[in-house]
PDB file of N, CA and C in Angstrom:
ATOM      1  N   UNK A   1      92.752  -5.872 -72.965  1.00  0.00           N
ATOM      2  CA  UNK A   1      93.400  -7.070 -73.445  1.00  0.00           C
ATOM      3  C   UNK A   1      94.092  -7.749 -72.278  1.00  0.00           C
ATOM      4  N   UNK A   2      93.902  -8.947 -71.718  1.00  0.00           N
ATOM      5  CA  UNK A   2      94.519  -9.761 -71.405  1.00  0.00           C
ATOM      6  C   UNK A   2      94.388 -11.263 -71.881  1.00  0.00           C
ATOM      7  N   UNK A   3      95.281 -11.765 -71.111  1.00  0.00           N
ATOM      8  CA  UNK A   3      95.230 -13.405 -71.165  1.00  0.00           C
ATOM      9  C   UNK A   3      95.988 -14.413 -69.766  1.00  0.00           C
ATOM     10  N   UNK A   4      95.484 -15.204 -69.423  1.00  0.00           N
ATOM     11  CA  UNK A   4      96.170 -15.949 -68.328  1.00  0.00           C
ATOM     12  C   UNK A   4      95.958 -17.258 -68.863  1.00  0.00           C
ATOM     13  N   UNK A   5      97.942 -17.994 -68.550  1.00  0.00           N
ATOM     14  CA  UNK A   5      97.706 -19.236 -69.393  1.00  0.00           C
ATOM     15  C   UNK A   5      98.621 -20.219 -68.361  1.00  0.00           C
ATOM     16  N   UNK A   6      98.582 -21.029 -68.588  1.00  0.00           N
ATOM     17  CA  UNK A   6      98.926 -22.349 -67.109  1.00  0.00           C
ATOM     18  C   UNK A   6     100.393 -23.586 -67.536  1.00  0.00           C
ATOM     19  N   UNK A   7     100.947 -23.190 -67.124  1.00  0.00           N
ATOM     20  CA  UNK A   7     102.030 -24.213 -67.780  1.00  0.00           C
ATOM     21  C   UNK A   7     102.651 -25.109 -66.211  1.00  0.00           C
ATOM     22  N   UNK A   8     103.064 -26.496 -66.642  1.00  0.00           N
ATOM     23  CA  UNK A   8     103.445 -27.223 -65.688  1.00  0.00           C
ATOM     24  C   UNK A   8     105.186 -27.327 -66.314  1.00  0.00           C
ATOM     25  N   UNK A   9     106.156 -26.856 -64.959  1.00  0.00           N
ATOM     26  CA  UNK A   9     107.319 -27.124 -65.103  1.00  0.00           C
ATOM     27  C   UNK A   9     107.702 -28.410 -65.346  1.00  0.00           C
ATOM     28  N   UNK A  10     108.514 -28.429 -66.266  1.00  0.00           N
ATOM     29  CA  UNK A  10     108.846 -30.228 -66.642  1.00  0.00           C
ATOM     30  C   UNK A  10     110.554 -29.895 -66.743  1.00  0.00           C
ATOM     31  N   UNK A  11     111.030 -31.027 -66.821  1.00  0.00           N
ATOM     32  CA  UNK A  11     113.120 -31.211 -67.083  1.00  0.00           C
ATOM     33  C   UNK A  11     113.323 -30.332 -68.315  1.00  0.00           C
ATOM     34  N   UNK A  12     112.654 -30.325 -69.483  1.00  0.00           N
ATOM     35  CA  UNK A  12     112.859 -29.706 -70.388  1.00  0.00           C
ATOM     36  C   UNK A  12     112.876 -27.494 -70.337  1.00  0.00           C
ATOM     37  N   UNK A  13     111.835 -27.394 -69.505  1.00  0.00           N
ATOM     38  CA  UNK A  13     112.234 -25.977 -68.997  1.00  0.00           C
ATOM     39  C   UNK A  13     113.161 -25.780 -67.675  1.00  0.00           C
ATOM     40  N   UNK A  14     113.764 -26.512 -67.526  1.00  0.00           N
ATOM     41  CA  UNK A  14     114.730 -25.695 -66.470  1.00  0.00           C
ATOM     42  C   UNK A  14     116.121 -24.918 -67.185  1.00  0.00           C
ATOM     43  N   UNK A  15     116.804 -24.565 -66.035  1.00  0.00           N
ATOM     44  CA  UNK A  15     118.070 -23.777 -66.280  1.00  0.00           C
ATOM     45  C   UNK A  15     118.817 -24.403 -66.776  1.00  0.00           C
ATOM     46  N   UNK A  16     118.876 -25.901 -66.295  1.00  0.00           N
ATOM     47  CA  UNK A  16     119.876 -27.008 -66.705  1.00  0.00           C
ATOM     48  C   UNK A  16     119.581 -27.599 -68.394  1.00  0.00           C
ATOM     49  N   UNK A  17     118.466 -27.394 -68.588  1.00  0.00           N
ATOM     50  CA  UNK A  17     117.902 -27.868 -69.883  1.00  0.00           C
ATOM     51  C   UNK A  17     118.261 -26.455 -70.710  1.00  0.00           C
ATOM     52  N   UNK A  18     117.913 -25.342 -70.649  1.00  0.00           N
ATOM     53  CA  UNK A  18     117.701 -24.217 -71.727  1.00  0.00           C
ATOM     54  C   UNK A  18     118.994 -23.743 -71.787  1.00  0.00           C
ATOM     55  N   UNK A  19     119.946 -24.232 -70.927  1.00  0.00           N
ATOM     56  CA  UNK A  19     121.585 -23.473 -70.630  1.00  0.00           C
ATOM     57  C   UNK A  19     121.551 -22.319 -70.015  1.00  0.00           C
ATOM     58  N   UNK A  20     120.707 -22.139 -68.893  1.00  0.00           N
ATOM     59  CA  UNK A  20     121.041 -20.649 -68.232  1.00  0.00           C
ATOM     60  C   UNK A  20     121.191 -20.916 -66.884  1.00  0.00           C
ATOM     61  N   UNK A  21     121.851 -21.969 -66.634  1.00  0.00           N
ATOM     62  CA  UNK A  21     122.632 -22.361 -65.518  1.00  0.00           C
ATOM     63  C   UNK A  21     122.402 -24.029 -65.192  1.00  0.00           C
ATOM     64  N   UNK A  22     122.828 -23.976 -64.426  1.00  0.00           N
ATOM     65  CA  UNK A  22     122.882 -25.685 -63.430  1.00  0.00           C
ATOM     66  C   UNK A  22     121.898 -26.834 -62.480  1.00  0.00           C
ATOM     67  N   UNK A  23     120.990 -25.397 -62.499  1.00  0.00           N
ATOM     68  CA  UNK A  23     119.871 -25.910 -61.129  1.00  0.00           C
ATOM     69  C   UNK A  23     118.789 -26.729 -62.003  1.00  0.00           C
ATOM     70  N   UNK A  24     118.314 -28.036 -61.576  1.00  0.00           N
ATOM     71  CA  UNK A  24     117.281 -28.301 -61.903  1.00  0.00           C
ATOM     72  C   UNK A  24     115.612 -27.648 -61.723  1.00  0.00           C
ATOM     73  N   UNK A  25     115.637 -26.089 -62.027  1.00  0.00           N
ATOM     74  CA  UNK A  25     114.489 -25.489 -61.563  1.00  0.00           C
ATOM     75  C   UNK A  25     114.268 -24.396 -62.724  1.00  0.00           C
ATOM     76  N   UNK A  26     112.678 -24.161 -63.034  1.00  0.00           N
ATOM     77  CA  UNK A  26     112.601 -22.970 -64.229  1.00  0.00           C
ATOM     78  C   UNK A  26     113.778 -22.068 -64.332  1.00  0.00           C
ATOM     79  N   UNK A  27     113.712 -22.520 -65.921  1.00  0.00           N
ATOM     80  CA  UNK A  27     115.073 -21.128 -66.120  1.00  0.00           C
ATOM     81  C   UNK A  27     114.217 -19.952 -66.500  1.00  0.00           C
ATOM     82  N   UNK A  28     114.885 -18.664 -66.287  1.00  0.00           N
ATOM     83  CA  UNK A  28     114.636 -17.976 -66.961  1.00  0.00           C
ATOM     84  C   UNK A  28     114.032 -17.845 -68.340  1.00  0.00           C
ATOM     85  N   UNK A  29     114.604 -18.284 -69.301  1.00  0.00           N
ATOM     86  CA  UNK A  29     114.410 -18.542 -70.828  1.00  0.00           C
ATOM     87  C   UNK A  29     113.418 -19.067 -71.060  1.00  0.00           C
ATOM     88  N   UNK A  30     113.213 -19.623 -70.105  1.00  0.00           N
ATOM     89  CA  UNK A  30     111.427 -20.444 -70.177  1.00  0.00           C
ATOM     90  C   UNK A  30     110.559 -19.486 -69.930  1.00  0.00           C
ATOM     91  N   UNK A  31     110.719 -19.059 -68.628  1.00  0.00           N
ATOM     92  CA  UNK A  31     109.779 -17.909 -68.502  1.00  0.00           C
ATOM     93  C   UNK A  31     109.656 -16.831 -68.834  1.00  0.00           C
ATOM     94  N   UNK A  32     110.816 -16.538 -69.312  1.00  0.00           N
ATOM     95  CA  UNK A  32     110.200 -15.411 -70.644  1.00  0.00           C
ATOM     96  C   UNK A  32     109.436 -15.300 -71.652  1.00  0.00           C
ATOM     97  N   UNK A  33     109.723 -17.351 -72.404  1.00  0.00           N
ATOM     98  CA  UNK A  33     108.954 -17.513 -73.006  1.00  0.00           C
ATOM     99  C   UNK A  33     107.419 -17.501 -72.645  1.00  0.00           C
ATOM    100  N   UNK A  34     107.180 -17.728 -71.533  1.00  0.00           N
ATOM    101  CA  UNK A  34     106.106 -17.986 -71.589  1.00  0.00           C
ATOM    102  C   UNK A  34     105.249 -16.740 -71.170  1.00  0.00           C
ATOM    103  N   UNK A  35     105.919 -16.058 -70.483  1.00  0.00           N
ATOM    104  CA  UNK A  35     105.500 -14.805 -70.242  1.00  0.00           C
ATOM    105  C   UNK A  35     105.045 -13.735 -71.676  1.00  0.00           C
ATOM    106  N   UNK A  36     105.970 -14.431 -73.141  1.00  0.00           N
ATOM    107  CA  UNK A  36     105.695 -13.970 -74.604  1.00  0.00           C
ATOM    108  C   UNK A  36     104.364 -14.091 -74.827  1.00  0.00           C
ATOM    109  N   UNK A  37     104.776 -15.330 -74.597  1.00  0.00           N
ATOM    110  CA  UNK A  37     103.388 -16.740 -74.894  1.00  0.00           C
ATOM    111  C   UNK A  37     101.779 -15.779 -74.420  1.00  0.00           C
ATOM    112  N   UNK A  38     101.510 -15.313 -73.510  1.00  0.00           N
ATOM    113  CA  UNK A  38     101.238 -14.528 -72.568  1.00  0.00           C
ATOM    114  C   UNK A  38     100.745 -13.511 -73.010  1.00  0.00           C
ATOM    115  N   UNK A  39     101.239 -12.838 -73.535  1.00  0.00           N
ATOM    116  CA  UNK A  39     100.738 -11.710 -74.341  1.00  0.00           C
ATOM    117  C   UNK A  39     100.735 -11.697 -75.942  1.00  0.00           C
ATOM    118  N   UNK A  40     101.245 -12.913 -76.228  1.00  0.00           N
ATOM    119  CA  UNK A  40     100.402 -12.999 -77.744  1.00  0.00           C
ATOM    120  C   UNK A  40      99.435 -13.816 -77.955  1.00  0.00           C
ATOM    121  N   UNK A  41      98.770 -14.352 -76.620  1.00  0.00           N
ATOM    122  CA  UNK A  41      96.934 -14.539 -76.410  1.00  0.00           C
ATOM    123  C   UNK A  41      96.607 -13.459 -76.586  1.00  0.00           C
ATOM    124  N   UNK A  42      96.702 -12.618 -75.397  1.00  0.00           N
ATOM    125  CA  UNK A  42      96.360 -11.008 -74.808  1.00  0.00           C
ATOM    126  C   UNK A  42      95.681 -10.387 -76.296  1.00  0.00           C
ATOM    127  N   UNK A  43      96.827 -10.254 -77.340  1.00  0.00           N
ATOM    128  CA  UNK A  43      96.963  -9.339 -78.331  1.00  0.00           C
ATOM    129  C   UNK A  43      96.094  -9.948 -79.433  1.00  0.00           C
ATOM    130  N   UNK A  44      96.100 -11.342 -79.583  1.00  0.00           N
ATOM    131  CA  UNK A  44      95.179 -12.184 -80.665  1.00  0.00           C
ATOM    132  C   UNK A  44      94.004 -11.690 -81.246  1.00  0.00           C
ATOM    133  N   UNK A  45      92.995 -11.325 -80.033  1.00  0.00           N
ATOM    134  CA  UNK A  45      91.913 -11.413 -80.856  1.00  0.00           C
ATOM    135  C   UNK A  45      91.622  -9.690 -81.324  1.00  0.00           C
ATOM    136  N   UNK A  46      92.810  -9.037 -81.249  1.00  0.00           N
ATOM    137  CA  UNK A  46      92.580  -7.511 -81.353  1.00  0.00           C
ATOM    138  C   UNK A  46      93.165  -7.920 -82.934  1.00  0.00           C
ATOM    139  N   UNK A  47      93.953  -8.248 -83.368  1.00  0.00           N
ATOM    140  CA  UNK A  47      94.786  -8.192 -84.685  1.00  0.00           C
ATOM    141  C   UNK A  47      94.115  -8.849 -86.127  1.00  0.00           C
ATOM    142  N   UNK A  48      94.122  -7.273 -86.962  1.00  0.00           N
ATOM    143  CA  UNK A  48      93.398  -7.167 -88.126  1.00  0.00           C
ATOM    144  C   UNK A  48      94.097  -8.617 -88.819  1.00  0.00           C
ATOM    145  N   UNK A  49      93.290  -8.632 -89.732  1.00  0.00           N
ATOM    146  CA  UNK A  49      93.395 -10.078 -90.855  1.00  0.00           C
ATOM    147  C   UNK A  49      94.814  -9.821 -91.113  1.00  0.00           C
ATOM    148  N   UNK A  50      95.843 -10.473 -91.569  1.00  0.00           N
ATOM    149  CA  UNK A  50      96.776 -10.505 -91.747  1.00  0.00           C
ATOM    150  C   UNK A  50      98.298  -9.695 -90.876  1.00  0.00           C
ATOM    151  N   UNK A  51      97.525  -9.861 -90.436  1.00  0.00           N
ATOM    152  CA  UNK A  51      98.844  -9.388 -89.193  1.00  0.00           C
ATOM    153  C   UNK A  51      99.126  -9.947 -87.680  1.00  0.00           C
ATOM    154  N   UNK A  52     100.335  -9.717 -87.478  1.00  0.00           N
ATOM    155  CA  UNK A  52     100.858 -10.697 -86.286  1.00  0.00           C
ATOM    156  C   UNK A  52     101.108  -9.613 -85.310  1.00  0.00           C
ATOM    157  N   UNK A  53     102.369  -9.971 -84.183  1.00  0.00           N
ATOM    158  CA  UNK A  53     102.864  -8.707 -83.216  1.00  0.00           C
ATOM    159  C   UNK A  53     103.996  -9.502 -82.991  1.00  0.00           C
ATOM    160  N   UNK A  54     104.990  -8.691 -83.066  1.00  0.00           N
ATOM    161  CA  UNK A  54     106.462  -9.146 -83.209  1.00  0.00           C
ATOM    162  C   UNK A  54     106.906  -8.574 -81.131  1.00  0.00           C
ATOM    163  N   UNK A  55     107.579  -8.998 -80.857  1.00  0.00           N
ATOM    164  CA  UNK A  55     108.481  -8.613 -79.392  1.00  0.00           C
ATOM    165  C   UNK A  55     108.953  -7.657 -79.817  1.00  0.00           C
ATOM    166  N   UNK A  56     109.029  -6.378 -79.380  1.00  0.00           N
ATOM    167  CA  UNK A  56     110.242  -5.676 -79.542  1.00  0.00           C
ATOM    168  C   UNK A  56     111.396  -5.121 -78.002  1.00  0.00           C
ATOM    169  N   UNK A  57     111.008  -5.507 -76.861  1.00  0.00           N
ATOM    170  CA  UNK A  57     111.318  -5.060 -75.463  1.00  0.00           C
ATOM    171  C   UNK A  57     110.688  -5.941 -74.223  1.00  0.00           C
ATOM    172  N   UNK A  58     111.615  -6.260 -73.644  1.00  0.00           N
ATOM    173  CA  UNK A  58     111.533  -6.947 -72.666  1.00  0.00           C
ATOM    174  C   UNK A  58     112.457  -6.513 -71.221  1.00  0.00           C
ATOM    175  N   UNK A  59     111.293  -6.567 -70.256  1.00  0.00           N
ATOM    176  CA  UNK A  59     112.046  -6.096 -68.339  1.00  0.00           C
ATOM    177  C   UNK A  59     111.407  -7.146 -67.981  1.00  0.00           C
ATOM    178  N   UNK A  60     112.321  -7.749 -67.600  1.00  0.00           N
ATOM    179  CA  UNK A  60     111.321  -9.382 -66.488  1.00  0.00           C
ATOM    180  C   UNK A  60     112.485  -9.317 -65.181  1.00  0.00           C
ATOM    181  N   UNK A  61     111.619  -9.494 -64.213  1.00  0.00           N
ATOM    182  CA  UNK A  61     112.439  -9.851 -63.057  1.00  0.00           C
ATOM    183  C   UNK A  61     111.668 -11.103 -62.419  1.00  0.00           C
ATOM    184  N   UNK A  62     112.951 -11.980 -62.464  1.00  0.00           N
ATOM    185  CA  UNK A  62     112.716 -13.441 -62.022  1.00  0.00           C
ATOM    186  C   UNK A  62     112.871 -13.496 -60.174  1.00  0.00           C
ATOM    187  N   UNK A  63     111.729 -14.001 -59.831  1.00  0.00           N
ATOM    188  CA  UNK A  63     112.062 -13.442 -58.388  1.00  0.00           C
ATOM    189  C   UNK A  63     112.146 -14.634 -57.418  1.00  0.00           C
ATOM    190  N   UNK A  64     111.769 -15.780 -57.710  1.00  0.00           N
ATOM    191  CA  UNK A  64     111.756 -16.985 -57.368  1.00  0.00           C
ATOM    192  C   UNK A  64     111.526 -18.097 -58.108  1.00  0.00           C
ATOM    193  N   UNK A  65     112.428 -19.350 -57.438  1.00  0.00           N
ATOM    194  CA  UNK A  65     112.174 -20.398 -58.167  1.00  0.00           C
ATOM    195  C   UNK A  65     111.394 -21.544 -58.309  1.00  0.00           C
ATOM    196  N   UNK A  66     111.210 -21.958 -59.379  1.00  0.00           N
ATOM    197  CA  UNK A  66     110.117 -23.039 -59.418  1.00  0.00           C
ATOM    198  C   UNK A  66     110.900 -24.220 -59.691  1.00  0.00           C
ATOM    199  N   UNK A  67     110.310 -25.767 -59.103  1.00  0.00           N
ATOM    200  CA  UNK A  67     110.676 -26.610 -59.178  1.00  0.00           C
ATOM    201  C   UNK A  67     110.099 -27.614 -60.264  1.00  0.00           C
ATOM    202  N   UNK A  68     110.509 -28.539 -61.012  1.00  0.00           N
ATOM    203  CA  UNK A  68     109.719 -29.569 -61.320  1.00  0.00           C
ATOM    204  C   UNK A  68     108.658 -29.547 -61.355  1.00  0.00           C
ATOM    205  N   UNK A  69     107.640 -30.147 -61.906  1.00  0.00           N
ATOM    206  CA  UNK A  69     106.211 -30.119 -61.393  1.00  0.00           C
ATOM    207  C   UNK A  69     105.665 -29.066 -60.923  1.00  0.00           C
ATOM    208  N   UNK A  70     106.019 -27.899 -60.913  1.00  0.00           N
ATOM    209  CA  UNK A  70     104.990 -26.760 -60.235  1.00  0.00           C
ATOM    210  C   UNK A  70     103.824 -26.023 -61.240  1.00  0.00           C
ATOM    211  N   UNK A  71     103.021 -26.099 -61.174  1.00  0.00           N
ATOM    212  CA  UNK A  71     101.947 -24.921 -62.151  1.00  0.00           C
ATOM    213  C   UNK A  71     102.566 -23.542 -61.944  1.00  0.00           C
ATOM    214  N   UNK A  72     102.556 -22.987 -62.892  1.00  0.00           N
ATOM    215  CA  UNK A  72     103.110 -21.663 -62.956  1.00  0.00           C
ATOM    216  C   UNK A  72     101.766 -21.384 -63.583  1.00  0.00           C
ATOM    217  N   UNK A  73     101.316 -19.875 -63.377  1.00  0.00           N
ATOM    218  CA  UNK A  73     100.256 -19.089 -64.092  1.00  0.00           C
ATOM    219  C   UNK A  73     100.836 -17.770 -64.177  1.00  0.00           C
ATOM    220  N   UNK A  74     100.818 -17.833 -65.739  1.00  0.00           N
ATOM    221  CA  UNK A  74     101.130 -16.281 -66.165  1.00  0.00           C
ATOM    222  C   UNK A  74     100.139 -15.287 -66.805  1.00  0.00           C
ATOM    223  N   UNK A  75      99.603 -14.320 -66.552  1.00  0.00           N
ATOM    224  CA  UNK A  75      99.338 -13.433 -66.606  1.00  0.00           C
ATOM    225  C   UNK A  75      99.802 -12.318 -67.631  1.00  0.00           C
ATOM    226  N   UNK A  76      98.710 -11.767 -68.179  1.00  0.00           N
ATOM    227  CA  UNK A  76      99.432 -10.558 -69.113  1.00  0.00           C
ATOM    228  C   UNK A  76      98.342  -9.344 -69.110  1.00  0.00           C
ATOM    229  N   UNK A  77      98.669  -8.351 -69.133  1.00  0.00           N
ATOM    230  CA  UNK A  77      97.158  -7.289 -69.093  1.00  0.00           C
ATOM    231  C   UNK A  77      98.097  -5.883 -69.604  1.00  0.00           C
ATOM    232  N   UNK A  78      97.374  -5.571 -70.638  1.00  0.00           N
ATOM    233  CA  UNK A  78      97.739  -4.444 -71.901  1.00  0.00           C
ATOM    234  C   UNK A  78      97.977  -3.154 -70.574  1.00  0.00           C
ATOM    235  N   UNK A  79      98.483  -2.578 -70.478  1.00  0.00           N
ATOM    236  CA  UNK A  79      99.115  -1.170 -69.717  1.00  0.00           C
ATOM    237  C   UNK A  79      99.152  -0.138 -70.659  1.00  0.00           C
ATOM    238  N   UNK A  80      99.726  -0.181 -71.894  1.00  0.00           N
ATOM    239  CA  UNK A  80      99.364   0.601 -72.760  1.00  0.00           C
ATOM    240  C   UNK A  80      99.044   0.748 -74.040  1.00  0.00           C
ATOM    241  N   UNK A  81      98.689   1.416 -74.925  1.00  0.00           N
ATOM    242  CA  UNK A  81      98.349   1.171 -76.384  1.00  0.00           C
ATOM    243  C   UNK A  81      98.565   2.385 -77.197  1.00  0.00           C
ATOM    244  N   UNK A  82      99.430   2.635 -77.918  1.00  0.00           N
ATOM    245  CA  UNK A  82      99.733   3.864 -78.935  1.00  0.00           C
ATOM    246  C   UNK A  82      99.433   3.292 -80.515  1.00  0.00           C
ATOM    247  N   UNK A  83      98.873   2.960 -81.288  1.00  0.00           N
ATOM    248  CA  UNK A  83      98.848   2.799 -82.590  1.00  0.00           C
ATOM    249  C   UNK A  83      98.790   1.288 -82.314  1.00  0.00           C
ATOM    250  N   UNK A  84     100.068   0.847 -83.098  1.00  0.00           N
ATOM    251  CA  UNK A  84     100.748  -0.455 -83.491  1.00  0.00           C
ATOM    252  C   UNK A  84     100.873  -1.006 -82.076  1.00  0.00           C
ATOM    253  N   UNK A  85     101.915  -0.140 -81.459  1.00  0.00           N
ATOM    254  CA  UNK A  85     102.884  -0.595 -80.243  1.00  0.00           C
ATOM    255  C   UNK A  85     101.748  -0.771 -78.923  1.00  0.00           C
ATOM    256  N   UNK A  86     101.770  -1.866 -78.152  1.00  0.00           N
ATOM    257  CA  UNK A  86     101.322  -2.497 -77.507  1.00  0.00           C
ATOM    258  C   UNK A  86     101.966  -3.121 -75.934  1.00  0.00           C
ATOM    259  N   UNK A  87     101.863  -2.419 -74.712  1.00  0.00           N
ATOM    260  CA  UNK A  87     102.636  -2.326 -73.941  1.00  0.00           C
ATOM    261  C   UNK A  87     102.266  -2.988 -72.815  1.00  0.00           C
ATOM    262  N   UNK A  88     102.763  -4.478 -72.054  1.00  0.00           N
ATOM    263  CA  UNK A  88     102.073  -5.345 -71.381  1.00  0.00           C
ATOM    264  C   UNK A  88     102.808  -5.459 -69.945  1.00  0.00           C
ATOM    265  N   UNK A  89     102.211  -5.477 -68.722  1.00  0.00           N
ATOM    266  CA  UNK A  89     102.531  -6.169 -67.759  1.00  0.00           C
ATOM    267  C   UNK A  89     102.401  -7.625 -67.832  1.00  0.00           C
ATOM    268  N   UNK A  90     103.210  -8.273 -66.846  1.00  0.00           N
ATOM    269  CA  UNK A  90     103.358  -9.880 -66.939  1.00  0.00           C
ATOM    270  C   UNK A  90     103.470  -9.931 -65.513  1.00  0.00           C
ATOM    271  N   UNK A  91     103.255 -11.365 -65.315  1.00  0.00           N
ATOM    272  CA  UNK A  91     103.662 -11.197 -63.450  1.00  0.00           C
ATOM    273  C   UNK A  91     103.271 -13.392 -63.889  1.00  0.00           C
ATOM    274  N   UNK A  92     103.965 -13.848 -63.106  1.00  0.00           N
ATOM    275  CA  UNK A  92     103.757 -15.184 -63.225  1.00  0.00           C
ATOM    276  C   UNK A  92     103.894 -15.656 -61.602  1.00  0.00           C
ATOM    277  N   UNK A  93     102.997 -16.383 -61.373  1.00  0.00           N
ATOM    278  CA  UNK A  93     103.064 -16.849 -59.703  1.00  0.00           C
ATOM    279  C   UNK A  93     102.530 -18.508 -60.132  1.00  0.00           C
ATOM    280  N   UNK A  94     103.494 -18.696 -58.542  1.00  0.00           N
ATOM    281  CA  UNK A  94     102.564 -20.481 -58.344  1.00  0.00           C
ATOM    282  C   UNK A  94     102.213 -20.276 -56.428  1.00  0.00           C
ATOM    283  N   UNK A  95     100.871 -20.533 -56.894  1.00  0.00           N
ATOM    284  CA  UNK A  95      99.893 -20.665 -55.965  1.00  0.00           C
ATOM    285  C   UNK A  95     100.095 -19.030 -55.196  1.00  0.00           C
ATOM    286  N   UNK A  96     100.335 -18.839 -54.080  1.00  0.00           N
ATOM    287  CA  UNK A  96     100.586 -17.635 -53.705  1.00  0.00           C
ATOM    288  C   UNK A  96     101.935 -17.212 -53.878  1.00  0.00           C
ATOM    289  N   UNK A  97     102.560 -17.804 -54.106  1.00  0.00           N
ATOM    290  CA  UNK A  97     103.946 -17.286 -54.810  1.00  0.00           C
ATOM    291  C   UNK A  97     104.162 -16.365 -55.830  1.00  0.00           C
ATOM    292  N   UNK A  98     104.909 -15.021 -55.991  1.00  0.00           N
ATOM    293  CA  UNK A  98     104.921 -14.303 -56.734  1.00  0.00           C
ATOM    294  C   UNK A  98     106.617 -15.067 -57.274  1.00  0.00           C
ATOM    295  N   UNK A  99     106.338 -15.161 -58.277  1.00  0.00           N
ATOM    296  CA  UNK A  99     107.441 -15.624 -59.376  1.00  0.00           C
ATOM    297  C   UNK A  99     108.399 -14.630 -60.054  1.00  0.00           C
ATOM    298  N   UNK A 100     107.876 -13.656 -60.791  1.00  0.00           N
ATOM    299  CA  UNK A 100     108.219 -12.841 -61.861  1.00  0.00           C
ATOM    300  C   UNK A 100     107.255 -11.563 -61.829  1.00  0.00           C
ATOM    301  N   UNK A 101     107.849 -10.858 -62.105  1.00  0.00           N
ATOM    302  CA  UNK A 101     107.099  -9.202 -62.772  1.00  0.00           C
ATOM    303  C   UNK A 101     107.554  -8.588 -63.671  1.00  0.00           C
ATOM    304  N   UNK A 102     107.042  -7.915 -65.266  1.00  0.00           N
ATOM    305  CA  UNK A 102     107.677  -7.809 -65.993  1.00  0.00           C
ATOM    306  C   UNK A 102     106.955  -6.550 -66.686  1.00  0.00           C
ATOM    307  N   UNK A 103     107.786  -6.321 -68.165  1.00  0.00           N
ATOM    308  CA  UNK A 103     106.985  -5.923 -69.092  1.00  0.00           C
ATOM    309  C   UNK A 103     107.191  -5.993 -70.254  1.00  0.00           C
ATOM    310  N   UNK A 104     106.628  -6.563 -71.252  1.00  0.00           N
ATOM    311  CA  UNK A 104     106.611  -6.930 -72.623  1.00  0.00           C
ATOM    312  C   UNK A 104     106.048  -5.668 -73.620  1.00  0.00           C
ATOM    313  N   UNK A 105     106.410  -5.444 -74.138  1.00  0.00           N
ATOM    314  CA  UNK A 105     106.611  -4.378 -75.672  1.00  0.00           C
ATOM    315  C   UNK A 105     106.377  -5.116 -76.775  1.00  0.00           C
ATOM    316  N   UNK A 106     105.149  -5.284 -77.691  1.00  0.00           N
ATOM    317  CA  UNK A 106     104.315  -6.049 -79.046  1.00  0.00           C
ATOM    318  C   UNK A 106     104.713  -4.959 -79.557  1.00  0.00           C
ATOM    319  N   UNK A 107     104.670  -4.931 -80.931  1.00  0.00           N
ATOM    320  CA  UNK A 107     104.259  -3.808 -82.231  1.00  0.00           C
ATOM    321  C   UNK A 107     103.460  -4.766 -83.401  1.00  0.00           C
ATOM    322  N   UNK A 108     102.568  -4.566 -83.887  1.00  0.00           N
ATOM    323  CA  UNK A 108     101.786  -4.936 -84.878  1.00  0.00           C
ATOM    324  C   UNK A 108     102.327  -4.675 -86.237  1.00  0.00           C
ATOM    325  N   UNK A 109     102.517  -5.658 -86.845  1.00  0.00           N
ATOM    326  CA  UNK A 109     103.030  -5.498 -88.011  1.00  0.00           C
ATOM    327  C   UNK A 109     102.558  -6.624 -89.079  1.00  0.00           C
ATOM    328  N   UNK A 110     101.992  -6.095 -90.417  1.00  0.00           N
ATOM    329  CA  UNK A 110     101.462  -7.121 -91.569  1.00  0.00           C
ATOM    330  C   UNK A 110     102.590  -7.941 -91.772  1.00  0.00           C
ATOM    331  N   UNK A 111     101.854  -9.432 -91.126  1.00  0.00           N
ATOM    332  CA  UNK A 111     103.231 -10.695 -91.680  1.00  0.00           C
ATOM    333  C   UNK A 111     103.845 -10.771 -92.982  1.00  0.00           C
ATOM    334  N   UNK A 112     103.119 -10.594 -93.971  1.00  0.00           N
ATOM    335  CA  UNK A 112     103.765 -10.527 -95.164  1.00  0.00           C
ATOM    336  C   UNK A 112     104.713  -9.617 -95.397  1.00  0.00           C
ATOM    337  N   UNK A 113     104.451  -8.358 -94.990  1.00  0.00           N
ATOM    338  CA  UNK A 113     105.094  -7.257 -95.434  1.00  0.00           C
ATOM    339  C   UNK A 113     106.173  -7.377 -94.592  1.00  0.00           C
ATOM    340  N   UNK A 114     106.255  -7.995 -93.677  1.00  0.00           N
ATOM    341  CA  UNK A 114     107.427  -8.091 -92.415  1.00  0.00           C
ATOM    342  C   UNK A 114     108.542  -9.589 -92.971  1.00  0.00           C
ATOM    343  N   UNK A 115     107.842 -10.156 -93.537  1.00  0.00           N
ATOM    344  CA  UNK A 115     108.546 -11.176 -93.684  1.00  0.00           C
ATOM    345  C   UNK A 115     109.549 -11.016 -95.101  1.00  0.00           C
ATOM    346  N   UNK A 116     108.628 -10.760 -95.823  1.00  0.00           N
ATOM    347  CA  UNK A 116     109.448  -9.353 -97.512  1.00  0.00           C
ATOM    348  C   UNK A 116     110.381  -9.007 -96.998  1.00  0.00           C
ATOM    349  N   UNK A 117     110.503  -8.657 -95.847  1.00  0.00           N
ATOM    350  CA  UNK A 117     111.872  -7.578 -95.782  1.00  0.00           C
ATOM    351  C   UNK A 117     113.153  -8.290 -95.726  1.00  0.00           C
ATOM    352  N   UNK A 118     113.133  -9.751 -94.969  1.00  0.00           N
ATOM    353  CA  UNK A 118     114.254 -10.235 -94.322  1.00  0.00           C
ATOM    354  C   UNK A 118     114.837 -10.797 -95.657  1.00  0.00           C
TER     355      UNK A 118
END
C-alpha cells in the first residue's frame, strides 16, 4: 500500500493561517494533514465495503520550511499490517528537499458501527 499526492502551498496553509505560529510558511497542521491525506489514499483501495480507517497515532518531524507556492509531495508506504491496525511511513519533500518524516497509525473500523457509538 502506498500513495503519493502533490499539494501547492497557498496563505491558507501556513502557520499564520492554521494558528501554529507567525511565519508566513507551511504550518505544521497542514502537513500533518496532508501527510493523513496520504495514507488514507494508501489504505483506500484495501478497505472492505463499508468501512473507513480512523487516525489513531501520529510521530511527524517537521524538518524544514516551505514557502508560498512550493509543491510539496507527500508520500505514504504501509510499514506494517496486524489485522485492522495499519502502520505508515510519511516523508514529504519539495524537489530535493526533505521536509518531514513521520509515522501514521490507521485502524479499520465499520463506519456505521463507529459512528453508533458516539
Amino acid at each position: 500500500m502506498e500513495a503519493t499526492l502533490r499539494f501547492t502551498v497557498t496563505a491558507e496553509d501556513t502557520a499564520e493561517a492554521v494558528g501554529s505560529g507567525s511565519l508566513p510558511v507551511l504550518g505544521t497542521p497542514r502537513l500533518l494533514a496532508w501527510c493523513e491525506a496520504a495514507t488514507c489514499a494508501a489504505i483506500e483501495p484495501a478497505l472492505p465495503e463499508g468501512s473507513t480507517s480512523v487516525g489513531t497515532r501520529v510521530s511527524l518531524e517537521h524538518l524544514a520550511a516551505s514557502p508560498v507556492g512550493e509543491e510539496v509531495i507527500v508520500t505514504a508506504s504501509a510499514a506494517y499490517v496486524d489485522g485492522r491496525l495499519h502502520r505508515f511511513t510519511v516523508a514529504a519533500q519539495a524537489g530535493p528537499k526533505l521536509l518531514a518524516t513521520g509515522e501514521v497509525t490507521r485502524v479499520v473500523v465499520d463506519a456505521e458501527r463507529f459512528l453508533g457509538r458516539l
